[in-house]
C-alpha atoms as a PDB file:
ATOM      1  CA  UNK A   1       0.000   0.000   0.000  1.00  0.00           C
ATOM      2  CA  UNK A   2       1.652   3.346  -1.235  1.00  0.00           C
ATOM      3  CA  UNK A   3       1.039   6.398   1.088  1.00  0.00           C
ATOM      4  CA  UNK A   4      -1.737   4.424   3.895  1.00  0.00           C
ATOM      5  CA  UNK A   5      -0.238   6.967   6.232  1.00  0.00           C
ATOM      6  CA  UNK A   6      -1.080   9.932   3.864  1.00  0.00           C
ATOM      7  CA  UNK A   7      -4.429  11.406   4.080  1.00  0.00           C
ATOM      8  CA  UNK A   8      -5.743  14.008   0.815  1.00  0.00           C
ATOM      9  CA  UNK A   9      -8.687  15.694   1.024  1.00  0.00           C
ATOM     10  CA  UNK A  10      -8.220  17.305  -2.356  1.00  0.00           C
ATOM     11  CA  UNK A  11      -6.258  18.859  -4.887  1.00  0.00           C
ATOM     12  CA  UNK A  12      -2.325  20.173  -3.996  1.00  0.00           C
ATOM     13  CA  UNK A  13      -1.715  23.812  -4.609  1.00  0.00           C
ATOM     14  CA  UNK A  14      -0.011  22.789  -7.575  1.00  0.00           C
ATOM     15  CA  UNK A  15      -3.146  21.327  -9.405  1.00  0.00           C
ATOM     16  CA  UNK A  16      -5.397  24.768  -8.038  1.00  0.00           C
ATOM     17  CA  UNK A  17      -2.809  27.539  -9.177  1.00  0.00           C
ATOM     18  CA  UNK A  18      -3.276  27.262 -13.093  1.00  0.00           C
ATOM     19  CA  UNK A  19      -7.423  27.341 -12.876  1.00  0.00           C
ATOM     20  CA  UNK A  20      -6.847  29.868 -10.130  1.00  0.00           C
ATOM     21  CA  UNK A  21      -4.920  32.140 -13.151  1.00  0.00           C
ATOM     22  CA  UNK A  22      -7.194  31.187 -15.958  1.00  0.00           C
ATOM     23  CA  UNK A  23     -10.413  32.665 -13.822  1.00  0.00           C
ATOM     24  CA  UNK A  24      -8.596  36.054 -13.091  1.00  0.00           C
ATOM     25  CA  UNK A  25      -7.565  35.869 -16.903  1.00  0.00           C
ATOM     26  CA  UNK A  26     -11.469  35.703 -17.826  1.00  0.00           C
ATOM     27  CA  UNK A  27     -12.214  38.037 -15.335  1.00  0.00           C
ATOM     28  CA  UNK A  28     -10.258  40.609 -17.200  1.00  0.00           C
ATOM     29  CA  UNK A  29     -11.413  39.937 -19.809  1.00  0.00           C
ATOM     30  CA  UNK A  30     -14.500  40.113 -18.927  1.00  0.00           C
ATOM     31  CA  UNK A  31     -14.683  43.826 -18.114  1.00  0.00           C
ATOM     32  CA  UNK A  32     -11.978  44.856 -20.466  1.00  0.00           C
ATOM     33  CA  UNK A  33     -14.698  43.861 -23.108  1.00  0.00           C
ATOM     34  CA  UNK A  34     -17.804  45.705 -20.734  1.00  0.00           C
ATOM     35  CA  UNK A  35     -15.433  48.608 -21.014  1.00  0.00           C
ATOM     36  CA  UNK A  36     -15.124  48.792 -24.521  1.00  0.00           C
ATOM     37  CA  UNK A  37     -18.565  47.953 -24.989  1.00  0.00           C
ATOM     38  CA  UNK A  38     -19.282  51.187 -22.817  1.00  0.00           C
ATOM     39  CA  UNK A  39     -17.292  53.377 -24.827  1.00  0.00           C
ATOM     40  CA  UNK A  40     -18.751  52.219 -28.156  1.00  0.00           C
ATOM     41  CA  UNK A  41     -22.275  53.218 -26.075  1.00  0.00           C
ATOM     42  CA  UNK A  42     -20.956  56.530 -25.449  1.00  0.00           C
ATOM     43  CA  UNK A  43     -19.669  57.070 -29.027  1.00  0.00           C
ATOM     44  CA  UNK A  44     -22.726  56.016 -30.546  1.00  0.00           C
ATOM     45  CA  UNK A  45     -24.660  58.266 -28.790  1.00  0.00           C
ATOM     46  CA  UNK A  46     -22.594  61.026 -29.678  1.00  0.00           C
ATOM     47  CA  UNK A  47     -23.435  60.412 -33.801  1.00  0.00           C
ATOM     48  CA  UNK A  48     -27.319  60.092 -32.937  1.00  0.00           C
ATOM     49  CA  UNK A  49     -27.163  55.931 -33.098  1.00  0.00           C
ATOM     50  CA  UNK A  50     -28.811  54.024 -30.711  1.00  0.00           C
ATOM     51  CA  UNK A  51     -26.247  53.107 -28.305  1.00  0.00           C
ATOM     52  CA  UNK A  52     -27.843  50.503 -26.098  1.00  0.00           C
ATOM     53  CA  UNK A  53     -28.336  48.428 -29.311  1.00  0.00           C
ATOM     54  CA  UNK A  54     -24.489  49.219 -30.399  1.00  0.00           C
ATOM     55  CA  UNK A  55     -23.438  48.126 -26.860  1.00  0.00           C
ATOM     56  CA  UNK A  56     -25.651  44.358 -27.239  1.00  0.00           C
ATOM     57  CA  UNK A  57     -24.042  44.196 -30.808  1.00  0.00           C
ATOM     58  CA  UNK A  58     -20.749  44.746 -29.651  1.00  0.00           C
ATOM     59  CA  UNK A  59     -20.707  42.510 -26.313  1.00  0.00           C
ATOM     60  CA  UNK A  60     -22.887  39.653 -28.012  1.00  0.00           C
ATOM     61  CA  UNK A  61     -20.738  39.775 -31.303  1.00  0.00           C
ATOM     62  CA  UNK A  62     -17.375  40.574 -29.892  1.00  0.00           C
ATOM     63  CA  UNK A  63     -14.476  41.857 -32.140  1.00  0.00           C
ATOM     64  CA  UNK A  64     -16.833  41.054 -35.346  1.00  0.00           C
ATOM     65  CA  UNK A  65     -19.395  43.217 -33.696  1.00  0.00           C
ATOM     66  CA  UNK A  66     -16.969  45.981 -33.078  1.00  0.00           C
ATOM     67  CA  UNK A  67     -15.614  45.860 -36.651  1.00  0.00           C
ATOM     68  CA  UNK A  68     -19.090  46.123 -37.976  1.00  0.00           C
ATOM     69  CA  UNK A  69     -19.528  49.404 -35.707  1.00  0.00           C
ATOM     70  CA  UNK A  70     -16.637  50.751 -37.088  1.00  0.00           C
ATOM     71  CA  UNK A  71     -17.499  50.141 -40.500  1.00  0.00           C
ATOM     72  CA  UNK A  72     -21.535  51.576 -40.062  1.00  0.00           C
ATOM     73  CA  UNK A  73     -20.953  54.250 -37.749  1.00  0.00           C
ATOM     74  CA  UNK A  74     -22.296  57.922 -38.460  1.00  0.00           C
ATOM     75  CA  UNK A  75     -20.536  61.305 -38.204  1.00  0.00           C
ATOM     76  CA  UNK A  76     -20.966  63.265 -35.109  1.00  0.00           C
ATOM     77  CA  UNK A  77     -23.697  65.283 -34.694  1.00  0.00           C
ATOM     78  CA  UNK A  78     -22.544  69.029 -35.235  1.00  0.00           C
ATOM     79  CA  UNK A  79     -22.176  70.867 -31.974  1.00  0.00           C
ATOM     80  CA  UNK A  80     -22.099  67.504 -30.210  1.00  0.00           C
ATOM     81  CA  UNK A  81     -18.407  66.991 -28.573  1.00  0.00           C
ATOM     82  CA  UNK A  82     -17.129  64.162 -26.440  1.00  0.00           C
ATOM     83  CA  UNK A  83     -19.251  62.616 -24.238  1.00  0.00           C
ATOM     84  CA  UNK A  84     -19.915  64.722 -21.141  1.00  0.00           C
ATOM     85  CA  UNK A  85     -19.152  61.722 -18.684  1.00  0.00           C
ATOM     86  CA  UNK A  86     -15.257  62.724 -19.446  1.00  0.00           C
ATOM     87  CA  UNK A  87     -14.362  66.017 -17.553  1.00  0.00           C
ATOM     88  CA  UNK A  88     -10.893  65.943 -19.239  1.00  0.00           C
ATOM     89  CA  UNK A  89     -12.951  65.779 -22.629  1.00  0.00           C
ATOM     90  CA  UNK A  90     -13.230  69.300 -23.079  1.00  0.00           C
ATOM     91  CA  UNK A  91     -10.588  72.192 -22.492  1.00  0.00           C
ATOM     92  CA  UNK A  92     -11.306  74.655 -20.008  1.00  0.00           C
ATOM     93  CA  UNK A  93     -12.383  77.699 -20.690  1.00  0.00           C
ATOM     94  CA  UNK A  94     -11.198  80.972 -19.335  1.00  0.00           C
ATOM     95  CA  UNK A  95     -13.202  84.394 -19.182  1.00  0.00           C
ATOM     96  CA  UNK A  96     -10.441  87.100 -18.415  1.00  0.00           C
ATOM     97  CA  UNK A  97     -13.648  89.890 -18.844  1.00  0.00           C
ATOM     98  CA  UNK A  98     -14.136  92.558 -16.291  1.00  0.00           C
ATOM     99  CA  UNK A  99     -16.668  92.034 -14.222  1.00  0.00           C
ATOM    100  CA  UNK A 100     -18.339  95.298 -14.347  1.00  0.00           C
ATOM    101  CA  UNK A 101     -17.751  97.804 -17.348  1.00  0.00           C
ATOM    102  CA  UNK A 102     -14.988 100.299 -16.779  1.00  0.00           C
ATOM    103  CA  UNK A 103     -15.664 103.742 -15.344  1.00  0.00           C
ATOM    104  CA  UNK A 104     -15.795 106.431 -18.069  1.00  0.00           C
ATOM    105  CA  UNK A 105     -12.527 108.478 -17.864  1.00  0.00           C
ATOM    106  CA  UNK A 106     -12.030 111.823 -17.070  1.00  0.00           C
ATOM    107  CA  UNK A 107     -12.842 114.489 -20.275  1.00  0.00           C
ATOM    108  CA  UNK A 108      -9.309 116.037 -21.040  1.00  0.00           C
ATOM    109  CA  UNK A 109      -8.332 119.342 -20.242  1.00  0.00           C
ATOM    110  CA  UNK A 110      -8.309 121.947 -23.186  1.00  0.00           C
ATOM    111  CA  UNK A 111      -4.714 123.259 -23.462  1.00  0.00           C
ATOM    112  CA  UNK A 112      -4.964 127.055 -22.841  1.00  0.00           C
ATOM    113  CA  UNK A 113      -4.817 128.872 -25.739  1.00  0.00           C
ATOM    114  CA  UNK A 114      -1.273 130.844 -27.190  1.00  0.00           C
ATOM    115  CA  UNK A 115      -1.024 134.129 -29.122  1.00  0.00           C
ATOM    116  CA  UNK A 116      -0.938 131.519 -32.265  1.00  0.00           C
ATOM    117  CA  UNK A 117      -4.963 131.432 -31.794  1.00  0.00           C
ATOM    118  CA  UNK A 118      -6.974 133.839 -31.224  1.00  0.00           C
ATOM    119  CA  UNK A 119      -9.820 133.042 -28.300  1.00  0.00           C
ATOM    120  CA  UNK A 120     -13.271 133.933 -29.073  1.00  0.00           C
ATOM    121  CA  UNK A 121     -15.690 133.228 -31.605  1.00  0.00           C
ATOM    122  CA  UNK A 122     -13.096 133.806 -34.921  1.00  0.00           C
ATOM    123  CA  UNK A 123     -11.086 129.865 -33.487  1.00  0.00           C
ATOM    124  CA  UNK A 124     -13.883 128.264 -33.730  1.00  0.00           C
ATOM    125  CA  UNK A 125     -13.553 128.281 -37.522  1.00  0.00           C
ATOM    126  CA  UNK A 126     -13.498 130.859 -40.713  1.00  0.00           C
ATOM    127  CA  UNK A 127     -14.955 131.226 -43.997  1.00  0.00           C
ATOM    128  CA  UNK A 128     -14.011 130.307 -47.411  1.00  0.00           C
ATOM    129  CA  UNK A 129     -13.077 133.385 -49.443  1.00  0.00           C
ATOM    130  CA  UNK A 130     -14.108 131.466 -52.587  1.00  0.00           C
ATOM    131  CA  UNK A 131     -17.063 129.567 -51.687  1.00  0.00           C
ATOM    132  CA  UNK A 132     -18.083 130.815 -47.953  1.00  0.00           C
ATOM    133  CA  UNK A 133     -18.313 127.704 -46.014  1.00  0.00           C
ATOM    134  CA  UNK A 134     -17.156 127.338 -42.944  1.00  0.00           C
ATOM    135  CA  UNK A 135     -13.747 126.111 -42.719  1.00  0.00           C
ATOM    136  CA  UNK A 136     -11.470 125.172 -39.539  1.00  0.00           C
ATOM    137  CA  UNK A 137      -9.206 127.891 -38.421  1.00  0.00           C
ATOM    138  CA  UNK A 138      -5.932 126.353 -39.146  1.00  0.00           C
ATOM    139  CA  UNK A 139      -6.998 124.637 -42.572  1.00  0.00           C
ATOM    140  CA  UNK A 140      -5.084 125.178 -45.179  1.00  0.00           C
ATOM    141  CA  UNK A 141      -7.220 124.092 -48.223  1.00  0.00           C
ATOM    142  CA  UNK A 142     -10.854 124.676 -48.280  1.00  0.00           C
ATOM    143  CA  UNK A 143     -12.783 121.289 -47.580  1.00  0.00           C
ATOM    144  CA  UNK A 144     -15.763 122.142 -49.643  1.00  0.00           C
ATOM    145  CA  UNK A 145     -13.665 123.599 -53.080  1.00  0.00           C
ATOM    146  CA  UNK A 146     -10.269 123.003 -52.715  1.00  0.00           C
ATOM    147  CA  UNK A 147      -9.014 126.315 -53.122  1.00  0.00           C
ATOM    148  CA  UNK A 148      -5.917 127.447 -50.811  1.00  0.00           C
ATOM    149  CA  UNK A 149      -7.429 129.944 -47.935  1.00  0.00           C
ATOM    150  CA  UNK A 150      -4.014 131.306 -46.583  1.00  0.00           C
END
């Protein structure tokens, strides 16, 4: 009688370990594939397709049903950008506006006037001696006919 001292109860570690790392390997699997299938929900929805049926196709299919989205799939939908569930999706904005309009400034000071020109009703402006109109005082040229006025 080999080993009538040795009691087993069940499998050694040795026959447990490699069933032990195909389940994790499934596992991962597993939700690797719910993972893409949620992103080809999300992207689906973004180009106005139905994305709980795109999701089924994809997770029932597998890699054929992901090819076939590829191949199908719609544009996005103008105005539509990544899917909001991402908040590193979009780049922030900034809004460097004042809050409150500025505060009108200050009207400027007139310069006083110099003997150069005269004060009173004559700086205000002159008259053409050709045509009459009224002309700034320091114009050269006549705005309205062109003729010199110096």
């Amino acid at each position: 009688m080999e080993g009538a001292g040795l009691i087993s109860f069940g499998p050694t570690a040795l026959q447990v370990l490699p069933v032990g790392a195909l389940c994790a390997i499934a596992i991962a699997f597993a939700v690797m594939w719910l993972l893409i299938g949620v992103l080809v929900y999300e992207d689906a929805e973004s180009r106005g397709m139905t994305g709980i049926g795109w999701f089924l196709v994809v997770l029932i299919l597998g890699l054929i049903g992901l090819i076939i989205y590829f191949v199908v799939r719609k544009d996005r939908l103008p105005g539509y950008g990544p899917p909001a569930s991402n908040p590193w999706a979009h780049a922030p904005s900034y809004d460097y506006r004042p809050l409150a309009p500025p505060a009108p400034a200050a009207p400027a000071a007139k310069p006083p006037a110099t003997a150069s020109q005269p004060t009173g009703p004559s700086s205000v402006g002159r008259s053409c001696p050709s045509c009459e109109a009224n002309i700034p005082f320091d114009a050269i040229f006549c705005p309205n006919c062109g003729d010199r006025v110096t």
